[in-house]
Protein backbone atom coordinates (compact mmCIF):
# COMPACT_ATOMS: atom_id res chain seq x y z
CA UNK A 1 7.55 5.04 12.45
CA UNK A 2 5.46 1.96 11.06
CA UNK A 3 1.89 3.24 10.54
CA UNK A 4 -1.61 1.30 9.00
CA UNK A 5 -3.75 3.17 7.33
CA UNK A 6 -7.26 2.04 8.20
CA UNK A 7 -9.26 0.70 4.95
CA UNK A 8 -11.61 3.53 5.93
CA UNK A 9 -9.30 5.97 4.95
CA UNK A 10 -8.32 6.85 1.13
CA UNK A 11 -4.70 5.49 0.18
CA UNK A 12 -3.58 8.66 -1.03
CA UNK A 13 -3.12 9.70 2.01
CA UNK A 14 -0.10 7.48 2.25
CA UNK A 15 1.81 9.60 0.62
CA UNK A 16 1.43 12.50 3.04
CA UNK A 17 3.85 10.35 5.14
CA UNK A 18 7.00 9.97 2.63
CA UNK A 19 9.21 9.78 6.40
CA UNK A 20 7.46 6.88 7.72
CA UNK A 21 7.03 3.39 7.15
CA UNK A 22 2.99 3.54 5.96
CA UNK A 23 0.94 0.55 4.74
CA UNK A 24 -2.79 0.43 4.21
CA UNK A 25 -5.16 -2.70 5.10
CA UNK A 26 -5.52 -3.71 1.79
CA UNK A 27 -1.51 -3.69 1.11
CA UNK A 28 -1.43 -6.01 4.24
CA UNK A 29 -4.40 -7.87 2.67
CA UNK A 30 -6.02 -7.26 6.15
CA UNK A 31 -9.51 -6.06 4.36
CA UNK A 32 -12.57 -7.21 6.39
CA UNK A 33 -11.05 -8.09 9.50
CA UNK A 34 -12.55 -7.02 12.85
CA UNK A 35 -10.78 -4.06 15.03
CA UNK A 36 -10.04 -6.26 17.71
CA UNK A 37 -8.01 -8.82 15.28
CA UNK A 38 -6.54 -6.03 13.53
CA UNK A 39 -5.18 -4.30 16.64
CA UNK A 40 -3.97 -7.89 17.82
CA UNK A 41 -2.14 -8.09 13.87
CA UNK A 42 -1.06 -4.22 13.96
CA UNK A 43 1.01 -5.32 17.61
CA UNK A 44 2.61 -8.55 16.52
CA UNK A 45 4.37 -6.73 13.08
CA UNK A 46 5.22 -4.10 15.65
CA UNK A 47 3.78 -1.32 14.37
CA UNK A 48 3.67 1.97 15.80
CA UNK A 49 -0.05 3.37 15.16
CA UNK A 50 -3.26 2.55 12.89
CA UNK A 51 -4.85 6.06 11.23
CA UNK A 52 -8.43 5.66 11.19
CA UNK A 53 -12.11 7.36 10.23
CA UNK A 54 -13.50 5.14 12.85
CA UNK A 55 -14.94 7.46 15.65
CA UNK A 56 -16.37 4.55 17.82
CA UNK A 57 -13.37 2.77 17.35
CA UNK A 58 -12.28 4.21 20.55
CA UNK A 59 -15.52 2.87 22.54
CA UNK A 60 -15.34 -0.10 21.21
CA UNK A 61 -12.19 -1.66 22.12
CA UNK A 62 -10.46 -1.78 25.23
CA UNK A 63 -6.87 0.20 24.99
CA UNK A 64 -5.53 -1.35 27.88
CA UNK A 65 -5.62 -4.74 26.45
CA UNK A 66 -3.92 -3.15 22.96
CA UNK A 67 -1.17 -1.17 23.96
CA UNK A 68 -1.16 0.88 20.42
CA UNK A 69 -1.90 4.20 19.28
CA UNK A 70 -4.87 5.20 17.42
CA UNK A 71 -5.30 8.02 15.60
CA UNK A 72 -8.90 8.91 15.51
CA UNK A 73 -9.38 10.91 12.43
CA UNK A 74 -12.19 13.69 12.52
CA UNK A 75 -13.57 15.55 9.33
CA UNK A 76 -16.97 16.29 7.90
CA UNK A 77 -16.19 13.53 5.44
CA UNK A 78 -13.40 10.83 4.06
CA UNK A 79 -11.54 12.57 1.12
CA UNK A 80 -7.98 12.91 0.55
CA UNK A 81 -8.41 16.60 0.18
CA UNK A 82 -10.50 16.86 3.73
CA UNK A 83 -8.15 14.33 5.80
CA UNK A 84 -4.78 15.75 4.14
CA UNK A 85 -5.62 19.37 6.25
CA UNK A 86 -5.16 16.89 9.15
CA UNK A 87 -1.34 15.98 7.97
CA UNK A 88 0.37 18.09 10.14
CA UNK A 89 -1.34 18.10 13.32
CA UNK A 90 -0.60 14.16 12.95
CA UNK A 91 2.97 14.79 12.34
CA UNK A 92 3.14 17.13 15.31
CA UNK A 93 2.02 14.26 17.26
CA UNK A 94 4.47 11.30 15.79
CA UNK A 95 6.80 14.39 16.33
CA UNK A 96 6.70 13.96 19.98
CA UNK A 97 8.29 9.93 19.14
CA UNK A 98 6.42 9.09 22.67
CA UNK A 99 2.89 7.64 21.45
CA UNK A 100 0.53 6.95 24.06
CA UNK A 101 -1.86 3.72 23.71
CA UNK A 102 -5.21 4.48 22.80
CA UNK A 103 -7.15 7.10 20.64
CA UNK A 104 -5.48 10.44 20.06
CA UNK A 105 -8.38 12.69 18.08
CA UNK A 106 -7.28 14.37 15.04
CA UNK A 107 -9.52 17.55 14.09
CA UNK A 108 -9.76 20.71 12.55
């Protein structure tokens, strides 16, 4: 699975993910661009989801229109050591290999 890694997000976490295909914005050289232009970039280099810290992320943008899976990353703050409890329950999801479009929330 071909996953972004939102620049929100610490790039450690990358390696959590040996199995997959993971990238960050800044290894795209996607830094500073808008969600709805990254969405629009994440779908045409066919990739599978974007990881993000973003909670209004999924208010802001309208899921029908980007037919990509978001996963909505909720912790009391940013750190590798904080989002890497969320690992699994992210795997469980890719797991499934059937992604629905939108926001799937990730929490303890």
């Amino acid at each position: 699975m071909k996953l972004l890694l939102d620049e929100n997000l610490p790039k450690k976490l990358k390696l959590d993910f040996p199995e997959h295909e993971v990238y960050t914005v800044t290894d795209k050289s996607w830094n500073g661009i808008k969600n709805g232009e990254l969405l629009k970039l994440l779908l045409q280099e066919n990739f599978d989801a974007l990881l993000t810290f973003d909670k209004n992320l999924q208010h802001q943008q309208n899921f029908k229109k980007y037919t990509i899976s978001v996963f909505v990353l909720i912790a009391p703050i940013n750190t590798h050591a904080e989002l890497s409890k969320l690992v699994p329950l992210i795997k469980s999801q890719i797991k499934k290999n059937k992604l629905n479009p939108g926001p799937i929330i990730i929490s303890v």
